[in-house]
Protein backbone atom coordinates (compact mmCIF):
# COMPACT_ATOMS: atom_id res chain seq x y z
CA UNK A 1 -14.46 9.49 0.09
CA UNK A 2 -14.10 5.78 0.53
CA UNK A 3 -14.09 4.64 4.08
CA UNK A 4 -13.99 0.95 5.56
CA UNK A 5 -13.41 0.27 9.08
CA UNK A 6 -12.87 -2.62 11.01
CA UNK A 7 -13.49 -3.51 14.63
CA UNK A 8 -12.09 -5.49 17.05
CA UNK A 9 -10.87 -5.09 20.84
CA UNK A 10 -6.76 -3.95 20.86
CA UNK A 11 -4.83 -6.25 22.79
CA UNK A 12 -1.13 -7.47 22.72
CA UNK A 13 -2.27 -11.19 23.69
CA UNK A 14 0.63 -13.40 22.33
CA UNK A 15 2.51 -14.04 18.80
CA UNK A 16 -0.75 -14.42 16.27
CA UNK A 17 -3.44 -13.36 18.88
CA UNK A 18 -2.12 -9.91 18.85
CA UNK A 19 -4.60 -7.14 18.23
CA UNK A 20 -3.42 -3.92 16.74
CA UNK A 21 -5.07 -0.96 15.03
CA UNK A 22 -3.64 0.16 11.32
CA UNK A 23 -5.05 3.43 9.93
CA UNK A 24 -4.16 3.26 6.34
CA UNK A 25 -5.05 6.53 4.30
CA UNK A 26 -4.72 6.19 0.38
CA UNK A 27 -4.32 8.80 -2.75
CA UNK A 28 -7.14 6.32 -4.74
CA UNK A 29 -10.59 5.88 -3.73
CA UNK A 30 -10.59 2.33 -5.10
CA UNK A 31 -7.78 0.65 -6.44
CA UNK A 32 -5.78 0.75 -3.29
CA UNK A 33 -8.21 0.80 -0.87
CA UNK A 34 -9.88 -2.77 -2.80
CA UNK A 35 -7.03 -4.39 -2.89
CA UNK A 36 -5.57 -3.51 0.84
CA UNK A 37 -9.34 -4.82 1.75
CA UNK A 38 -9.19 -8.06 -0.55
CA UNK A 39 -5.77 -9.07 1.25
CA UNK A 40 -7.09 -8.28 4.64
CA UNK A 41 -10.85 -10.16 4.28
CA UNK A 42 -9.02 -13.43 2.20
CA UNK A 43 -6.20 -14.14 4.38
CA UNK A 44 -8.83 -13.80 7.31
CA UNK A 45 -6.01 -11.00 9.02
CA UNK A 46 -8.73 -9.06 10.94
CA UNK A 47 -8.77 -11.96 13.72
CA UNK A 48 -5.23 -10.17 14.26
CA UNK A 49 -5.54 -6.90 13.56
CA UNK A 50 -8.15 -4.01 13.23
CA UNK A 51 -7.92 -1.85 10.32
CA UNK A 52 -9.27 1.21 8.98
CA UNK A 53 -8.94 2.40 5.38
CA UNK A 54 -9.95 5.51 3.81
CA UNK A 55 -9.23 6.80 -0.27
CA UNK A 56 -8.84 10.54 0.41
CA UNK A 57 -8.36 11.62 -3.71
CA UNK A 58 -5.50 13.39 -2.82
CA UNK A 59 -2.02 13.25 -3.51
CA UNK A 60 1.50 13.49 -1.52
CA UNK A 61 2.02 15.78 0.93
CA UNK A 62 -2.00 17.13 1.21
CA UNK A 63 -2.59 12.93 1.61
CA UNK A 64 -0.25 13.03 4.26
CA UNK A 65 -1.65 16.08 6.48
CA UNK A 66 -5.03 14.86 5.98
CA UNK A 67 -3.84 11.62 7.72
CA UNK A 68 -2.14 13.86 10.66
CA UNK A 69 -6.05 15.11 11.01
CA UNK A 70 -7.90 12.08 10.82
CA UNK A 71 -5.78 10.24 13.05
CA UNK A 72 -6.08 13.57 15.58
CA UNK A 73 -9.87 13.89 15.13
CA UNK A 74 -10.79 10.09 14.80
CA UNK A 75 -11.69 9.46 18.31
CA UNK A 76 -9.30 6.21 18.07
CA UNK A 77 -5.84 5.53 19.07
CA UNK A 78 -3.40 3.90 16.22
CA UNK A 79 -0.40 1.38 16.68
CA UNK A 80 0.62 2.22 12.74
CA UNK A 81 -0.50 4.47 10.31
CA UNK A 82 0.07 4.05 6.68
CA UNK A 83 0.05 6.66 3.89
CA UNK A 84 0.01 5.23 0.52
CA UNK A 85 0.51 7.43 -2.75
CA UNK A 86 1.98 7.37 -5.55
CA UNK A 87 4.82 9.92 -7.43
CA UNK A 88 2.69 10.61 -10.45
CA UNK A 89 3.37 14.30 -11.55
CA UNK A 90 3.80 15.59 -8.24
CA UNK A 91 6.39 17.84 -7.33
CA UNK A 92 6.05 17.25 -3.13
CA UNK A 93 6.73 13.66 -3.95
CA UNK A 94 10.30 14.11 -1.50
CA UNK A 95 8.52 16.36 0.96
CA UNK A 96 5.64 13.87 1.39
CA UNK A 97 7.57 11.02 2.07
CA UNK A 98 9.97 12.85 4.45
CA UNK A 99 6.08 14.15 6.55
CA UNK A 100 5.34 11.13 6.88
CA UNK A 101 8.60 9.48 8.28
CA UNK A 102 8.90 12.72 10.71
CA UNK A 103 5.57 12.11 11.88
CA UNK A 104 6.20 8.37 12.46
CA UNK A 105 3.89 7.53 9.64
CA UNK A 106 4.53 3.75 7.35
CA UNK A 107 4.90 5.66 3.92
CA UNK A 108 3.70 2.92 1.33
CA UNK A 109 4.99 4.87 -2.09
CA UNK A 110 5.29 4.08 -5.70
CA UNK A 111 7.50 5.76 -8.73
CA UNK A 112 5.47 5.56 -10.84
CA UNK A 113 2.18 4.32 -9.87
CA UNK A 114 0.66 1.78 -7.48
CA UNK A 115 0.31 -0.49 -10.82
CA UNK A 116 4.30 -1.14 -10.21
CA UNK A 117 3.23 -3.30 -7.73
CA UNK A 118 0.66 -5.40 -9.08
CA UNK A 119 3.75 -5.81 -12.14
CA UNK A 120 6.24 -7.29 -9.35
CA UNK A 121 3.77 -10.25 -9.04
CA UNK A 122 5.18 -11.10 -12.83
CA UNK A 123 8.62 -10.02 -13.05
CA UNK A 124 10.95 -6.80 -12.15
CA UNK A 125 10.87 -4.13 -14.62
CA UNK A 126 13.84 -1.91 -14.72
CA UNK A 127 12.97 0.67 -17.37
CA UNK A 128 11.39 4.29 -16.30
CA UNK A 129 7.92 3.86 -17.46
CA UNK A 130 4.87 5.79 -16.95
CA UNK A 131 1.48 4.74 -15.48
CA UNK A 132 -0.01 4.08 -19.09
CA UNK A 133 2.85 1.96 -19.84
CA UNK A 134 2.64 -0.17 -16.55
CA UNK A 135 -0.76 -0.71 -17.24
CA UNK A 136 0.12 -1.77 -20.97
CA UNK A 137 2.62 -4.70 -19.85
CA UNK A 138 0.40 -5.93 -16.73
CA UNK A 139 -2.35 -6.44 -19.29
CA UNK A 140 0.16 -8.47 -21.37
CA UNK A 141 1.36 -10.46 -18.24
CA UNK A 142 -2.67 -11.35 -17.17
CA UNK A 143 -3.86 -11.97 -20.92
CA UNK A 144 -1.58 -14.81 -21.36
CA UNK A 145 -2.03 -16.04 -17.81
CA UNK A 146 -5.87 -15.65 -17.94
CA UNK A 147 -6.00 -17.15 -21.67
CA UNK A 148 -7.75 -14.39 -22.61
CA UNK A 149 -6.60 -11.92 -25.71
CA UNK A 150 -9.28 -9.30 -24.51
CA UNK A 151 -8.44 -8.77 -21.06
CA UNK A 152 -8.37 -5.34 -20.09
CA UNK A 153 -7.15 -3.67 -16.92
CA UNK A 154 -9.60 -1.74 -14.66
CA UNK A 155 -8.52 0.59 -12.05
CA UNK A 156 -10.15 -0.50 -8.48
CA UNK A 157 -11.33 -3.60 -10.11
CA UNK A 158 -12.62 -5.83 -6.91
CA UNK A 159 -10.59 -9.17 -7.72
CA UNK A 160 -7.02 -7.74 -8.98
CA UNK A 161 -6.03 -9.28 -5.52
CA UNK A 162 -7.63 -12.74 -5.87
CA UNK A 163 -6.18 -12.30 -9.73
CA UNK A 164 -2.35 -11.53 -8.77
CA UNK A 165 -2.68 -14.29 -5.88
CA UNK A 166 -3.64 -16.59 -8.46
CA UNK A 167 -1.40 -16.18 -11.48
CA UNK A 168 1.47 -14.40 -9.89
CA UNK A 169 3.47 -14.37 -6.24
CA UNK A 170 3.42 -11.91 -3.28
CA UNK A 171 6.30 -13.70 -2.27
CA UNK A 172 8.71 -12.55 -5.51
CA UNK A 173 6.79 -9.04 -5.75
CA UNK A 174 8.23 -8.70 -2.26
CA UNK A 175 11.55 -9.84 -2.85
CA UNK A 176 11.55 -7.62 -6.37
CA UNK A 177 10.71 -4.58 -4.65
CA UNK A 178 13.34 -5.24 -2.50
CA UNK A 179 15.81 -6.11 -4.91
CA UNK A 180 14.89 -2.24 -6.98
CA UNK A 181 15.55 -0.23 -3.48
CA UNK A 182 18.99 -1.47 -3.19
CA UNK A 183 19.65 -0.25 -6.82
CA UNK A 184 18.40 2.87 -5.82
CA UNK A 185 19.50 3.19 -2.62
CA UNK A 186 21.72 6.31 -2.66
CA UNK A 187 18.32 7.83 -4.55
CA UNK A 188 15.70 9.78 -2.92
CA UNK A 189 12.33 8.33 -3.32
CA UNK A 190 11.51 11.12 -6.57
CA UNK A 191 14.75 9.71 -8.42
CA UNK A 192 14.44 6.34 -7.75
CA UNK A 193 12.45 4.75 -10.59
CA UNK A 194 11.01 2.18 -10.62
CA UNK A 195 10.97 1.56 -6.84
CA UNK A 196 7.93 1.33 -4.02
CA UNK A 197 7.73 0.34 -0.84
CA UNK A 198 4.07 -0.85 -0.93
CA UNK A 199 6.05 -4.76 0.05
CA UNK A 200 6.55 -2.94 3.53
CA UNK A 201 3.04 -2.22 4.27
CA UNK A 202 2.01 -5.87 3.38
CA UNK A 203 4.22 -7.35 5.23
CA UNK A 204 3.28 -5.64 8.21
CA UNK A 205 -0.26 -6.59 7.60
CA UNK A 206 0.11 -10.37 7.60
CA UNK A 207 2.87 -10.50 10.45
CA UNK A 208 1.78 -8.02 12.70
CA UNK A 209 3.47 -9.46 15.58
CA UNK A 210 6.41 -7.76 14.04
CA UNK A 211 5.37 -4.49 13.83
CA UNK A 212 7.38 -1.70 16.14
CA UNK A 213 4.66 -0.01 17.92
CA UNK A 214 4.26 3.93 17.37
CA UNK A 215 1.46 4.87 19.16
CA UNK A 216 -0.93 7.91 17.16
CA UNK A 217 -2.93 9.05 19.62
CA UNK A 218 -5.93 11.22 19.33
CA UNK A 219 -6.38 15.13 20.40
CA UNK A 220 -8.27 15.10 24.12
């Protein structure tokens, strides 16, 4: 298991001196839990915020009740937490995401894969494709960007943030994932491909002053 955790004292102070505590629990050991950290430690947000982030391995709706235990058994009390998976081959997909909004839970999901997200940086894809496939055009998008015919893509790879800051926009990923939800509104979250929501937890991150508090306490 992958586990980072961040410190800091949790007060409401003011606009950009708040201080809030995100538990953010992720299906991947590294590729999420690298790049949540890499957007968190270069945009110098834990002045703001305190954040804890654990890969678990597992998927959907186990991902989600191990979340319901760590955040009972932590010893801390959380303003948001934040499961992040993606829909993969799972057949819970639905059930996970509907845990996790019952239990007050930020659910930060992908159809197909978390790599959907690092695409939005370079454009909005609307065809149903599968994680190899994602992987195949985000290596075309970085190989001409990065001038380099031999780039290849490697999952939890330590500067894919500093790499889709650089060449592509957070801003337009944000606005693209946005833009595939409406088109799937009327969808539930297993038909509704592409489409994530990861945009939601990242926004959340760097304005945190906007974030409705849902207080996950521990078990006394």
């Amino acid at each position: 298991m992958a586990h980072r955790a961040r410190t800091a004292r949790r007060r409401i102070v003011g606009t950009r001196s708040i201080q809030l505590r995100f538990l953010i629990v992720c299906e991947g050991t590294k590729t999420e839990p690298n790049y949540f950290e890499a957007l968190i430690s270069d945009n110098r947000l834990s002045s703001v915020i305190a954040v804890d982030i654990q890969g678990e391995g597992k998927g959907t709706v186990s991902l989600v009740r191990k979340t319901q235990k760590v955040v009972e058994e932590s010893g801390l009390s959380y303003d948001r937490v934040w499961v992040v998976f993606d829909k993969d081959d799972f057949v819970d997909f639905d059930e996970a995401v509907a845990l996790a909004e019952e239990l007050g839970y930020g659910a930060a999901w992908s159809n197909e894969s978390f790599e959907l997200w690092y695409l939005l940086h370079f454009y909005c894809p609307t065809a149903k494709l599968n994680r190899k496939q994602y992987i195949t055009r985000l290596e075309r998008q970085l190989r001409a960007r990065l001038e380099n015919r031999n780039y290849r893509y490697r999952k939890g790879s330590l500067d894919m943030y500093s790499i889709l800051c650089g060449f592509g926009s957070e801003g337009k990923a944000c606005a693209r994932a946005q833009t595939l939800r409406h088109v799937y509104r009327d969808c539930v979250p297993s038909e509704a491909r592409p489409c994530t929501t990861v945009d939601l937890l990242v926004l959340e991150l760097r304005h945190p002053e906007r974030v409705p508090l849902r207080r996950h306490l521990r078990r006394e």
